[in-house]
Protein backbone atom coordinates (compact mmCIF):
# COMPACT_ATOMS: atom_id res chain seq x y z
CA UNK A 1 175.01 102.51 83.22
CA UNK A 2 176.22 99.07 84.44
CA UNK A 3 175.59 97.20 87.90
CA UNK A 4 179.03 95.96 89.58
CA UNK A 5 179.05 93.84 92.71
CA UNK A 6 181.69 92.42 94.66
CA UNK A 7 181.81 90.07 98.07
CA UNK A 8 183.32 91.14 100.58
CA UNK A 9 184.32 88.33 103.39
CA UNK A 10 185.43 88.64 106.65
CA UNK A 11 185.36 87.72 110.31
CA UNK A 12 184.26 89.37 114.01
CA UNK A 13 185.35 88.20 116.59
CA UNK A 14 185.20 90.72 119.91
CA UNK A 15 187.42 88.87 122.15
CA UNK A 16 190.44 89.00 119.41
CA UNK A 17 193.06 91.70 118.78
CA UNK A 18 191.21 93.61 115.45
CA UNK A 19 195.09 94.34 114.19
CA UNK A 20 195.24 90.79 113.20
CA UNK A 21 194.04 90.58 109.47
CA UNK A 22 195.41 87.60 108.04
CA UNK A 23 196.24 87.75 104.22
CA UNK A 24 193.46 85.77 102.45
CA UNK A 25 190.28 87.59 101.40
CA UNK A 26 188.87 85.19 99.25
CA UNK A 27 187.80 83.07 102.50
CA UNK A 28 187.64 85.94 104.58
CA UNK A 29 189.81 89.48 106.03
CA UNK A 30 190.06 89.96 109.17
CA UNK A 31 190.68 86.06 108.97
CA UNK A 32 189.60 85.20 112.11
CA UNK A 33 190.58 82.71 114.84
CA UNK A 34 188.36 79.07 115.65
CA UNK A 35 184.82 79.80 115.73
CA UNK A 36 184.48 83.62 114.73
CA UNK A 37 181.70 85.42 113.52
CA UNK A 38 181.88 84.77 109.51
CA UNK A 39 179.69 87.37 107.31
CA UNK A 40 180.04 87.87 103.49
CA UNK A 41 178.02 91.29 102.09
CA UNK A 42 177.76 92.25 98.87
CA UNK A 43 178.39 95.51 97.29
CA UNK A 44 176.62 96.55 94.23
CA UNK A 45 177.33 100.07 92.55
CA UNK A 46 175.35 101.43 89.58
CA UNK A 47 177.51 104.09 87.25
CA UNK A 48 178.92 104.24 83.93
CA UNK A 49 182.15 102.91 82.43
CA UNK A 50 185.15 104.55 81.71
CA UNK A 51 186.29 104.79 78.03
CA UNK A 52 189.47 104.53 79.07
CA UNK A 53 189.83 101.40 81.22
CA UNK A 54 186.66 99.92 80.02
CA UNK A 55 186.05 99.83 83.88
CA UNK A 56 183.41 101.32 86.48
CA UNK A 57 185.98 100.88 89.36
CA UNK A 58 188.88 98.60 90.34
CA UNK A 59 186.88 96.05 92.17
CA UNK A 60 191.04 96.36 94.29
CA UNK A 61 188.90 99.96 95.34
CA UNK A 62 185.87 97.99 96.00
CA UNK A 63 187.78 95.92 98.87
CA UNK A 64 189.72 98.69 99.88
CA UNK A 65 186.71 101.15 100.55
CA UNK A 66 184.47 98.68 102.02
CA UNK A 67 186.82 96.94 104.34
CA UNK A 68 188.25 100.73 105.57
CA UNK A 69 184.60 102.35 106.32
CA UNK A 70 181.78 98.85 106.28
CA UNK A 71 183.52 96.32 108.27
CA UNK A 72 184.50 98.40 111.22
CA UNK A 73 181.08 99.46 111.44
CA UNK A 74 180.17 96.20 111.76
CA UNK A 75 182.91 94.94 113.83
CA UNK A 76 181.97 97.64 116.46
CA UNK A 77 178.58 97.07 116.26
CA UNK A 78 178.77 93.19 116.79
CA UNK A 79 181.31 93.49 119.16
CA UNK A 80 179.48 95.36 121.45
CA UNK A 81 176.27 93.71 121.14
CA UNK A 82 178.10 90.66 121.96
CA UNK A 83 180.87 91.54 124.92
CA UNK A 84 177.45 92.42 126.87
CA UNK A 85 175.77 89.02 125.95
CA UNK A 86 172.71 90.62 123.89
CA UNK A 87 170.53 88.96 121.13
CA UNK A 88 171.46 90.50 117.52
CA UNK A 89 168.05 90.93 116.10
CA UNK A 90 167.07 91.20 112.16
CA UNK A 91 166.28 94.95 113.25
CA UNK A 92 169.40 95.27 114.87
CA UNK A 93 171.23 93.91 111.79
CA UNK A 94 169.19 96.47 109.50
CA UNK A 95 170.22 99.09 111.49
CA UNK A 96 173.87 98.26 111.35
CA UNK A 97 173.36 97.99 107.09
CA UNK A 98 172.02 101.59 107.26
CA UNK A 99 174.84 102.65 108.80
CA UNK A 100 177.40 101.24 106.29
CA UNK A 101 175.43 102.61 103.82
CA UNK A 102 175.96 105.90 105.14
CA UNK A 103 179.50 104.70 105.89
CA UNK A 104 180.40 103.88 102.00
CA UNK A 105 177.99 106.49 100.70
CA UNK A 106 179.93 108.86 98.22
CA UNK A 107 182.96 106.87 98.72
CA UNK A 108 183.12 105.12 95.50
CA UNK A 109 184.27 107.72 92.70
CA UNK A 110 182.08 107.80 89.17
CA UNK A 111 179.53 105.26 91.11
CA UNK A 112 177.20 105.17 93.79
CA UNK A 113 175.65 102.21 96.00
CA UNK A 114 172.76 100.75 94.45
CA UNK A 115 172.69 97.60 97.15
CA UNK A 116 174.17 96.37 99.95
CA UNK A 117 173.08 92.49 100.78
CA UNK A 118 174.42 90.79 104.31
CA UNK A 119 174.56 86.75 104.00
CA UNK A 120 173.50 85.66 107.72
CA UNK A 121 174.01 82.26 107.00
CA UNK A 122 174.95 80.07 103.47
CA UNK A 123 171.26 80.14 102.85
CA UNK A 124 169.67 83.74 104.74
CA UNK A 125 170.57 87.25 102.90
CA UNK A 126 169.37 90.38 104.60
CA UNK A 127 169.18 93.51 101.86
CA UNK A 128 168.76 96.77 101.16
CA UNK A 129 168.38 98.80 97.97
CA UNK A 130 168.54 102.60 97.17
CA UNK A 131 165.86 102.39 95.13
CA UNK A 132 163.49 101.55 97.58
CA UNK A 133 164.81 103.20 100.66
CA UNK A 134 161.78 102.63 103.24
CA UNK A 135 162.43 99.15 102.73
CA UNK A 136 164.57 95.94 103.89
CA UNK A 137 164.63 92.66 102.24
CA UNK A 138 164.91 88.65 103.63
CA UNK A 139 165.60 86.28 101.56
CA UNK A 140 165.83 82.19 102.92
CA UNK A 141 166.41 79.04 100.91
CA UNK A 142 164.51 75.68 101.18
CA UNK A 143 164.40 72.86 99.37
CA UNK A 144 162.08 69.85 98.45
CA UNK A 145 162.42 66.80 96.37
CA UNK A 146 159.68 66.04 93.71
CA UNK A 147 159.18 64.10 90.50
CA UNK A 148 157.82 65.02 87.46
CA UNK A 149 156.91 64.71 83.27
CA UNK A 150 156.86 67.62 80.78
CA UNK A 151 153.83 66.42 78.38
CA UNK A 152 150.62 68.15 76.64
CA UNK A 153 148.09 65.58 75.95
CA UNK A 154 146.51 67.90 73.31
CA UNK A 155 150.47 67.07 71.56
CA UNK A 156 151.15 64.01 69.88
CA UNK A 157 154.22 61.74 71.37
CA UNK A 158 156.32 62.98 68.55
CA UNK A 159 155.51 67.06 69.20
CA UNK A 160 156.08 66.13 72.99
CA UNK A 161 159.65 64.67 72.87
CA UNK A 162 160.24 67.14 70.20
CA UNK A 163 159.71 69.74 72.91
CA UNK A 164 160.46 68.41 75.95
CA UNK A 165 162.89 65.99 75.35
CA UNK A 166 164.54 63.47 77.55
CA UNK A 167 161.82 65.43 80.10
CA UNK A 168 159.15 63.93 78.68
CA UNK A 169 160.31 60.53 80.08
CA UNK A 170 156.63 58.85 80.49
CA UNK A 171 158.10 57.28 83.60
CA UNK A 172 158.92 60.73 84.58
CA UNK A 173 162.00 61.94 86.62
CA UNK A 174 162.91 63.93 89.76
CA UNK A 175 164.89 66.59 91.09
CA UNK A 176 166.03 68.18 94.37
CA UNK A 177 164.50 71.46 93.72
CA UNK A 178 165.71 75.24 95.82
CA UNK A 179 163.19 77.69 96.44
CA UNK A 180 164.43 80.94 97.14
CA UNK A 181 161.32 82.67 98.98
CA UNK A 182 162.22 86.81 99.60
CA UNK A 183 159.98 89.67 101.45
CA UNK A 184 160.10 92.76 101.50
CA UNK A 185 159.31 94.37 104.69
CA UNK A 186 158.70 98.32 105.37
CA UNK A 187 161.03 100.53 107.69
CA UNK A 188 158.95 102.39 110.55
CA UNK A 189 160.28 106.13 111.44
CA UNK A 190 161.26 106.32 115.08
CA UNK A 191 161.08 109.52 116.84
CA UNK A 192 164.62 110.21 116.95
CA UNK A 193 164.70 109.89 113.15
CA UNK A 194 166.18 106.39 112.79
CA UNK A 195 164.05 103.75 110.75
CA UNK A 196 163.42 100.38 111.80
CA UNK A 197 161.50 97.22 110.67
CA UNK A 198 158.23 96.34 112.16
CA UNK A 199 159.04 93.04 114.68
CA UNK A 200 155.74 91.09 113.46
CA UNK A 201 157.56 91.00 110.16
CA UNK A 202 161.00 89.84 110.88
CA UNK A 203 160.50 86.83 112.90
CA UNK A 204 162.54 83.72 110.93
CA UNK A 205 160.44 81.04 112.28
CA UNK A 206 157.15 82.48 111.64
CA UNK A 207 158.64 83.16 107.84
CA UNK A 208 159.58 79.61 107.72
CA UNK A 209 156.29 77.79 109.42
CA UNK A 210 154.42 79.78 106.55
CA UNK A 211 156.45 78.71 103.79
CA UNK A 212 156.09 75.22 104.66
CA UNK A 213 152.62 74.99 105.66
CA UNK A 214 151.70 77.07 102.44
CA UNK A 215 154.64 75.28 99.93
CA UNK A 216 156.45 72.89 101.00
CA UNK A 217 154.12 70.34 102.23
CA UNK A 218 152.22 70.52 98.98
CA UNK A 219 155.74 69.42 96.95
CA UNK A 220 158.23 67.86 98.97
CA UNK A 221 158.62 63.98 98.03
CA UNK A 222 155.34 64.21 95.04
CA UNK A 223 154.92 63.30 92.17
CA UNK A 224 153.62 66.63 91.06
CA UNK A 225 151.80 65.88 88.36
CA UNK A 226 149.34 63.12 90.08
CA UNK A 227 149.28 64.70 93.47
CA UNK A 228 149.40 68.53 92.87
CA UNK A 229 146.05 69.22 91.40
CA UNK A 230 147.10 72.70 90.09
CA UNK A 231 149.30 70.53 87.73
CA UNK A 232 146.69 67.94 86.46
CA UNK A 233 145.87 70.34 83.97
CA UNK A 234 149.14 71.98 83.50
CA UNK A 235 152.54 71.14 82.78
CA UNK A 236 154.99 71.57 85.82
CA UNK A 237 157.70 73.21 84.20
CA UNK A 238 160.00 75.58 86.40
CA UNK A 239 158.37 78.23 85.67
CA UNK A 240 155.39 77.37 86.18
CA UNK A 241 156.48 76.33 89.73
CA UNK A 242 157.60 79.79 89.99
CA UNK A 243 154.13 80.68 89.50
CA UNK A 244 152.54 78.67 91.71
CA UNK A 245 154.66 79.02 94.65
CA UNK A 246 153.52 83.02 94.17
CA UNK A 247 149.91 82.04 94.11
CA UNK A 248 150.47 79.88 97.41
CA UNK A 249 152.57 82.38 98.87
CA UNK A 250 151.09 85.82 98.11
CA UNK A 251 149.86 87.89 100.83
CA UNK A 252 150.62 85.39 103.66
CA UNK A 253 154.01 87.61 105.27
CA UNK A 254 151.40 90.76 106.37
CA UNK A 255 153.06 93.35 107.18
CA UNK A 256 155.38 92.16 104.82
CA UNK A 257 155.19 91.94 101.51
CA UNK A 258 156.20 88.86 99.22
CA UNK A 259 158.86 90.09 96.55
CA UNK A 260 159.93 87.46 94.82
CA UNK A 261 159.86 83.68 94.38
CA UNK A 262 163.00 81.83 92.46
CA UNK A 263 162.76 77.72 92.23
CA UNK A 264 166.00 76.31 91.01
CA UNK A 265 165.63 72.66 89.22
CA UNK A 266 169.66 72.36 89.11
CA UNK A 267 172.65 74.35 89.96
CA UNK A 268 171.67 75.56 86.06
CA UNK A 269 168.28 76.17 85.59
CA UNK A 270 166.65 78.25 87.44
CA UNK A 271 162.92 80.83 87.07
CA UNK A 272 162.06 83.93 89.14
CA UNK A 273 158.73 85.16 89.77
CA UNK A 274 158.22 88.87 90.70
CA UNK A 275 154.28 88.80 90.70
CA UNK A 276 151.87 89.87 88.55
């Protein structure tokens, strides 16, 4: 069994004939005209690969499926939400992901959705996964600035640069670091059958005050090893940032849950913490 995704761009814009299409789905189909509504979800499907074509499905099929039975569903949706001048909510946009789900489900022959992940914004992804159906997920990106130096003082200066390399700079060094911070929050049945996320648990700015009070505040523009005293004693690698932005994080979201914490240190390096 393999995992295939592909991302699917396009544009809604209510007040615009839908006929229009344009011709360039790599920046996004329907194209669009001025300031439309840009969205980007991804499409994951779990199956097995053919023998034959050494493929699980023409990711041409992929396009062609989604954009048929997903984006109308979401054209409609936002259209409508929009023509009568109403909020879109996170709950709102859940609902509309259930119902592409149901709209691609079985569609995709010899493979079956595993995920289905809505970018809101360069830096906000709203997802859902088969495998845990009674759930949604939000994922936001920050970022801080910090310096730091890889070094043991139990090693000797050799067995340090020897490890850590040009890292072990003793004048240290800095980045500009991303935190990826993602909850998972539960779905509550409704009475007419529909599931929905609990309000106290998707509100953005709440999310974000909590993440900086708890996080950000304790790294952005430090020198981590002199003024983060859970790294006095430890080295503050990337993964053990990972760590620690668990431990600071953990069981502040309620009703949510945290899910996972991923610090990048470049666009290359990069450490994801799931928990314990």
């Amino acid at each position: 069994m393999v995992r295939l995704g592909r991302l699917v761009r396009f544009s809604v814009d209510p007040f615009l004939d839908p006929d229009v299409e344009g011709s360039n789905a790599y920046a996004s189909k329907p194209a669009g005209e001025g300031l439309a509504l840009y969205l980007e979800l991804a499409v994951e499907l779990v199956g097995p690969i053919a023998p034959q074509t050494g493929l699980l499905l023409n990711v041409a099929d992929i396009d062609r499926i989604t954009r048929r039975f997903a984006v109308p569903v979401f054209t409609v949706a936002v259209s409508r939400h929009l023509r009568r001048g109403e909020h879109i909510s996170l709950a709102a946009v859940t609902e509309i992901l259930q119902r592409v789900h149901e709209h691609l489900d079985g569609r995709f022959p010899g493979a079956r959705v595993d995920k289905l992940a809505l970018k809101l914004n360069p830096y906000r992804t709203l997802a859902m996964d088969t495998r845990e159906p009674g759930m949604v997920y939000f994922s936001e990106k920050f970022e801080f600035a910090a310096t730091h130096k890889l070094w043991n003082d139990s090693f000797s200066d050799t067995q340090n640069f020897e490890t850590f390399g040009k890292c072990a700079n003793p004048s240290g060094h800095g980045h500009n670091y991303l935190v990826e911070v993602s909850i998972k929050m539960p779905l509550e049945q409704l009475p007419d059958g529909t599931q929905t996320p609990n309000p106290a648990s998707m509100r953005i700015g709440r999310f974000e005050q909590i993440v900086d009070a708890r996080l950000m505040q304790l790294l952005d523009h430090k020198n981590l090893n002199l003024d983060v005293s859970a790294f006095r004693e430890k080295t503050p690698t990337v993964e053990n940032l990972a760590l620690f932005a668990w431990q600071c994080l953990a069981g502040q979201f309620d009703p949510a849950q945290l899910h996972c914490v991923t610090v990048w240190e470049s666009d290359r390096t990069y450490c994801s913490y799931y928990g314990p």
